[in-house]
N, C-alpha and C. Protein backbone atom coordinates (compact mmCIF):
# COMPACT_ATOMS: atom_id res chain seq x y z
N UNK A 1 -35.29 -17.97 -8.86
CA UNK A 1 -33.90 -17.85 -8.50
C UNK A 1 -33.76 -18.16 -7.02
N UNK A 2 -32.80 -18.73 -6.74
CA UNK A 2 -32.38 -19.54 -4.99
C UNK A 2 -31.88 -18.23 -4.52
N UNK A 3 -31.94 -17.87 -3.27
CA UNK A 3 -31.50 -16.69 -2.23
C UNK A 3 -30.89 -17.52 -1.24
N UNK A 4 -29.34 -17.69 -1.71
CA UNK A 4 -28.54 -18.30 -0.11
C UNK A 4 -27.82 -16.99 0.63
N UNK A 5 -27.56 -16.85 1.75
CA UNK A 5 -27.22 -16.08 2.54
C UNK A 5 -25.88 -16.94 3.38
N UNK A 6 -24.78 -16.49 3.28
CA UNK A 6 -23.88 -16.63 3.70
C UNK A 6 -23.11 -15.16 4.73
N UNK A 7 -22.20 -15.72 5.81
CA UNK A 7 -22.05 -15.01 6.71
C UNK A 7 -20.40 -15.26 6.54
N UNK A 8 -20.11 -14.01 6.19
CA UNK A 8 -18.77 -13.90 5.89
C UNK A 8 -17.90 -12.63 6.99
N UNK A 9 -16.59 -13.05 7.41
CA UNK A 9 -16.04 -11.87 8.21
C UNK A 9 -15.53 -10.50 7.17
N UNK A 10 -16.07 -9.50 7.15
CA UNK A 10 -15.66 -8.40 6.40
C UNK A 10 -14.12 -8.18 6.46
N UNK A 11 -13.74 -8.10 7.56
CA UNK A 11 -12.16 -7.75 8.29
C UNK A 11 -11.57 -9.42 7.51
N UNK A 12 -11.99 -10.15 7.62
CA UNK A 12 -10.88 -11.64 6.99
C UNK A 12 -11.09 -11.55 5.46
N UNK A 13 -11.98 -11.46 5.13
CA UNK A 13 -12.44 -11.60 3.51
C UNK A 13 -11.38 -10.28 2.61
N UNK A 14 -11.50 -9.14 3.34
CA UNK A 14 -10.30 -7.79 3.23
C UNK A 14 -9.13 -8.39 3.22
N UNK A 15 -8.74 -9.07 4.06
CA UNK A 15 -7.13 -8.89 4.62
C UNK A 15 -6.90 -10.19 3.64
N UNK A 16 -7.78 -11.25 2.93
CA UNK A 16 -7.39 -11.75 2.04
C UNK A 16 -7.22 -11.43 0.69
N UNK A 17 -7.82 -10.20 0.35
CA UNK A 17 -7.78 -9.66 -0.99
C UNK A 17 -6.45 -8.89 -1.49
N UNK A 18 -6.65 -8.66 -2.77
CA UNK A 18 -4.93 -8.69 -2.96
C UNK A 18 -5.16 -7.03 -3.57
N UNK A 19 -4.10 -6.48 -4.51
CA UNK A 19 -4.17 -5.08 -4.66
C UNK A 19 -5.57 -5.14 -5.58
N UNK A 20 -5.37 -5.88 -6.69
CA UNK A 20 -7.02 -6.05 -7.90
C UNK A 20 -8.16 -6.00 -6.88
N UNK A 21 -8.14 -6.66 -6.04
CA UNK A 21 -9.55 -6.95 -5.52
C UNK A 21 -9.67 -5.89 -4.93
N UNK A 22 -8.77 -5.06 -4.21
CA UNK A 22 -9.28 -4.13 -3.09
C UNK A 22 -9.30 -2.89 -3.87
N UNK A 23 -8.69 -2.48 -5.20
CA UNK A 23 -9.23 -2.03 -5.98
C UNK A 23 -10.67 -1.24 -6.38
N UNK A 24 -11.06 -2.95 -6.90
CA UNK A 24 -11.94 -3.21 -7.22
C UNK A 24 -13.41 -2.88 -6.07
N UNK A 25 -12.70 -3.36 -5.26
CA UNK A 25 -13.88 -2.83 -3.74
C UNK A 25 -14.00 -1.35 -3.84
N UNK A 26 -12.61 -0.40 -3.86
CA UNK A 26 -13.12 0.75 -3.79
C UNK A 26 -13.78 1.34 -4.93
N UNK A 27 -13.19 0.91 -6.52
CA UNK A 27 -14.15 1.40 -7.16
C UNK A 27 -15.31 1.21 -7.08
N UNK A 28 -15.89 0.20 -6.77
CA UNK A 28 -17.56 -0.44 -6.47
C UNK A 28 -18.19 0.68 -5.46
N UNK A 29 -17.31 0.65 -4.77
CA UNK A 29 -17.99 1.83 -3.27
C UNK A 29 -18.08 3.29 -4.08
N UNK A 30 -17.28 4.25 -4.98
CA UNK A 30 -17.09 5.17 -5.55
C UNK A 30 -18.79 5.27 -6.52
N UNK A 31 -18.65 3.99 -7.35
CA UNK A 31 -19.57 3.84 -8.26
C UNK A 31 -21.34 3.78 -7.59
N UNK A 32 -20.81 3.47 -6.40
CA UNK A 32 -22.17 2.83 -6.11
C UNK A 32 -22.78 4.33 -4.59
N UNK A 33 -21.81 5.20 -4.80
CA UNK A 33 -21.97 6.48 -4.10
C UNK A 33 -22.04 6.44 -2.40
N UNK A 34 -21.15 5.39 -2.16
CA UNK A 34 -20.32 5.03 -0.75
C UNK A 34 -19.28 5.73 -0.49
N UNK A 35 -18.80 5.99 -1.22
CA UNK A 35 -17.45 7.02 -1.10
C UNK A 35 -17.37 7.65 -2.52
N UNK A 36 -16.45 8.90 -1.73
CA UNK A 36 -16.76 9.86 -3.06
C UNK A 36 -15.19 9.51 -3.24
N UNK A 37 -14.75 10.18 -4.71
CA UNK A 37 -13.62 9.29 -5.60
C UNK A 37 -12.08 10.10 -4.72
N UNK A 38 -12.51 11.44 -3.86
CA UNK A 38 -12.19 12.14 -3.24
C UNK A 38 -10.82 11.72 -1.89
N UNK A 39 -11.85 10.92 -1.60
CA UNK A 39 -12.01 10.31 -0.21
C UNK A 39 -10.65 9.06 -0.84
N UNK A 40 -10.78 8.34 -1.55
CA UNK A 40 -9.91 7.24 -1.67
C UNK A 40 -8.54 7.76 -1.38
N UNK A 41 -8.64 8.95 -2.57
CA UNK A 41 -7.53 9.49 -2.99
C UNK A 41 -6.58 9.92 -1.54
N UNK A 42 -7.36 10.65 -0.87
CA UNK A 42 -6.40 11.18 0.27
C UNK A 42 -6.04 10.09 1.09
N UNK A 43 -6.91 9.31 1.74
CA UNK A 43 -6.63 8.15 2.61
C UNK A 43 -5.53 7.65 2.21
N UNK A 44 -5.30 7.45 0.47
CA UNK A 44 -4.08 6.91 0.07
C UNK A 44 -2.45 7.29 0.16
N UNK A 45 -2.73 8.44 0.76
CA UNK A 45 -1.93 9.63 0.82
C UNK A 45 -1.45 9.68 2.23
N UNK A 46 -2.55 9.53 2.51
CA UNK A 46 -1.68 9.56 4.35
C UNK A 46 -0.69 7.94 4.61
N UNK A 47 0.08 8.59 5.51
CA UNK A 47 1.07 7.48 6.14
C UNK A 47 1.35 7.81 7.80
N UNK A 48 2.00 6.58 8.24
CA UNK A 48 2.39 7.06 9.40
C UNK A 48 3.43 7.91 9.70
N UNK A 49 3.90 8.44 11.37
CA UNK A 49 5.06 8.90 11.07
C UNK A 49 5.93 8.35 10.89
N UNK A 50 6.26 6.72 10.94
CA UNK A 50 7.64 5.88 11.12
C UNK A 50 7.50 5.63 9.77
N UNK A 51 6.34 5.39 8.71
CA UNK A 51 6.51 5.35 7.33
C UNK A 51 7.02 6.64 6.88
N UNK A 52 6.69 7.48 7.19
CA UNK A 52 6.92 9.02 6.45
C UNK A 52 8.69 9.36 7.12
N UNK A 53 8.95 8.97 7.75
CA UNK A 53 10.41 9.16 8.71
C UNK A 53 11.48 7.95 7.36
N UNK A 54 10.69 6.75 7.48
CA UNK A 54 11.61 5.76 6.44
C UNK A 54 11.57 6.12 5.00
N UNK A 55 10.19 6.94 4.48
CA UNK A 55 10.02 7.28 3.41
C UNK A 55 11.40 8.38 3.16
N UNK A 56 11.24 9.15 3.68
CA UNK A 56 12.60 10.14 3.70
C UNK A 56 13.66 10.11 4.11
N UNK A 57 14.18 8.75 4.92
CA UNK A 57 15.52 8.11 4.79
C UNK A 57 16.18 7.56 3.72
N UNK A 58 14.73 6.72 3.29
CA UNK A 58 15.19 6.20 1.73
C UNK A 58 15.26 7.20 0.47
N UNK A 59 14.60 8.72 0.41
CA UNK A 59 14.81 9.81 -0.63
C UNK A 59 16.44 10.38 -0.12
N UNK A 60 16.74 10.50 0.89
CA UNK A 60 17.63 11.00 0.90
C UNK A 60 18.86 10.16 0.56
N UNK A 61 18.84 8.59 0.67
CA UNK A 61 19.56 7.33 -0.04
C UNK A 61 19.62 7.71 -2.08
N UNK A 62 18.32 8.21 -2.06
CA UNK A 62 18.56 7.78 -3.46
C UNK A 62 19.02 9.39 -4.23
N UNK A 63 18.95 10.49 -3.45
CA UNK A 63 19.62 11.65 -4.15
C UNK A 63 21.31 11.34 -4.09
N UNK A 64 21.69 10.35 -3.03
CA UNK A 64 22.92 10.36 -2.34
C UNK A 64 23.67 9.17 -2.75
N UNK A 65 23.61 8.10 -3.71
CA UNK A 65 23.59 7.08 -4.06
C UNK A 65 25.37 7.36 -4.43
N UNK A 66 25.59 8.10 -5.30
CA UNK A 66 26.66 8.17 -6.26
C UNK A 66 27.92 8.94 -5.16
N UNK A 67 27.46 8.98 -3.97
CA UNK A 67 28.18 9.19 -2.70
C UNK A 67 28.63 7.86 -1.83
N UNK A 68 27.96 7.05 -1.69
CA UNK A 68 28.40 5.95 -1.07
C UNK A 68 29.29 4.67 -1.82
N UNK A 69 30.08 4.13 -0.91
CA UNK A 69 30.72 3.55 -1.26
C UNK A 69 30.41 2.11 -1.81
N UNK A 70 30.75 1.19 -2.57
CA UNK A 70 30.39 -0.18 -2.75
C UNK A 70 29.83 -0.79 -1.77
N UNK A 71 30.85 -0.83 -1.01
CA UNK A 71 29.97 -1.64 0.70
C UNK A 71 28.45 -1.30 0.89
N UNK A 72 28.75 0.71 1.18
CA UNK A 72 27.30 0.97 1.20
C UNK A 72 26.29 0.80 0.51
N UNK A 73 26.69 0.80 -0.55
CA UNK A 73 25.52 0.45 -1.78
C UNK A 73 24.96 -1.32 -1.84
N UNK A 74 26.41 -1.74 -2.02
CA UNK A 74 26.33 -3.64 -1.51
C UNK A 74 24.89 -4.10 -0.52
N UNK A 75 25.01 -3.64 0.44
CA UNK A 75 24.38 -3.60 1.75
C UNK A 75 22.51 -2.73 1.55
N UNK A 76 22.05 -1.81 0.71
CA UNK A 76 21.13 -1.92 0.26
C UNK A 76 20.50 -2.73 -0.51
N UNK A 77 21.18 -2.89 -1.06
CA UNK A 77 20.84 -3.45 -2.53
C UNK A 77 20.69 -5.07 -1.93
N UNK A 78 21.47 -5.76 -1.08
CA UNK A 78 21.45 -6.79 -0.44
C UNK A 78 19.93 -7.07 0.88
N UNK A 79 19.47 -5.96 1.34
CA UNK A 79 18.65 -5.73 2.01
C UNK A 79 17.13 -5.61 1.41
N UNK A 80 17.06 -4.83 0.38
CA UNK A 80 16.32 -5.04 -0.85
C UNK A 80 15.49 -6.20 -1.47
N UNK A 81 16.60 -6.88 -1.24
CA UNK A 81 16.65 -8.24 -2.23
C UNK A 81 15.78 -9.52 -1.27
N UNK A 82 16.01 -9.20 0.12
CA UNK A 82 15.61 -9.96 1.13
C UNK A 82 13.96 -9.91 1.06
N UNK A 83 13.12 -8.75 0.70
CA UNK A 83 12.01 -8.76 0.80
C UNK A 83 10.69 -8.10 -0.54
């Protein structure tokens, strides 16, 4: 069997992988007793504060929905759509 060795950037090869692949990386790391199944879980859990600040701008949008007016609603829903 041939042994080629290739030199790949860890950080570029990541930032090209999509949700399956990176997945897939952490289960491999879990399975292969690199990380415990523990560890994924919380990391996944944390956010920043400007995510956790927008996270709860947008809960308080969606208890409040049937309060705003067309415009207001127009204007999410239009913002939404952009990305």
């Amino acid at each position: 069997m041939a042994y080629i060795e290739v030199d790949i950037d860890v950080d570029n090869f990541l930032n090209e992988c999509g949700y399956s692949e990176i997945t897939y990386v952490i289960e491999w790391l879990q399975n292969h007793g690199h990380l415990e199944k523990e560890e994924a879980t919380k990391a996944s859990n944390r956010v920043s504060i400007p995510e956790q600040e927008f996270q709860d701008a947008l809960d308080v949008l969606y208890d409040k929905w049937n309060m705003m007016n067309n415009e207001e609603t127009d204007l999410i829903i239009n913002i939404s759509k952009r990305y």
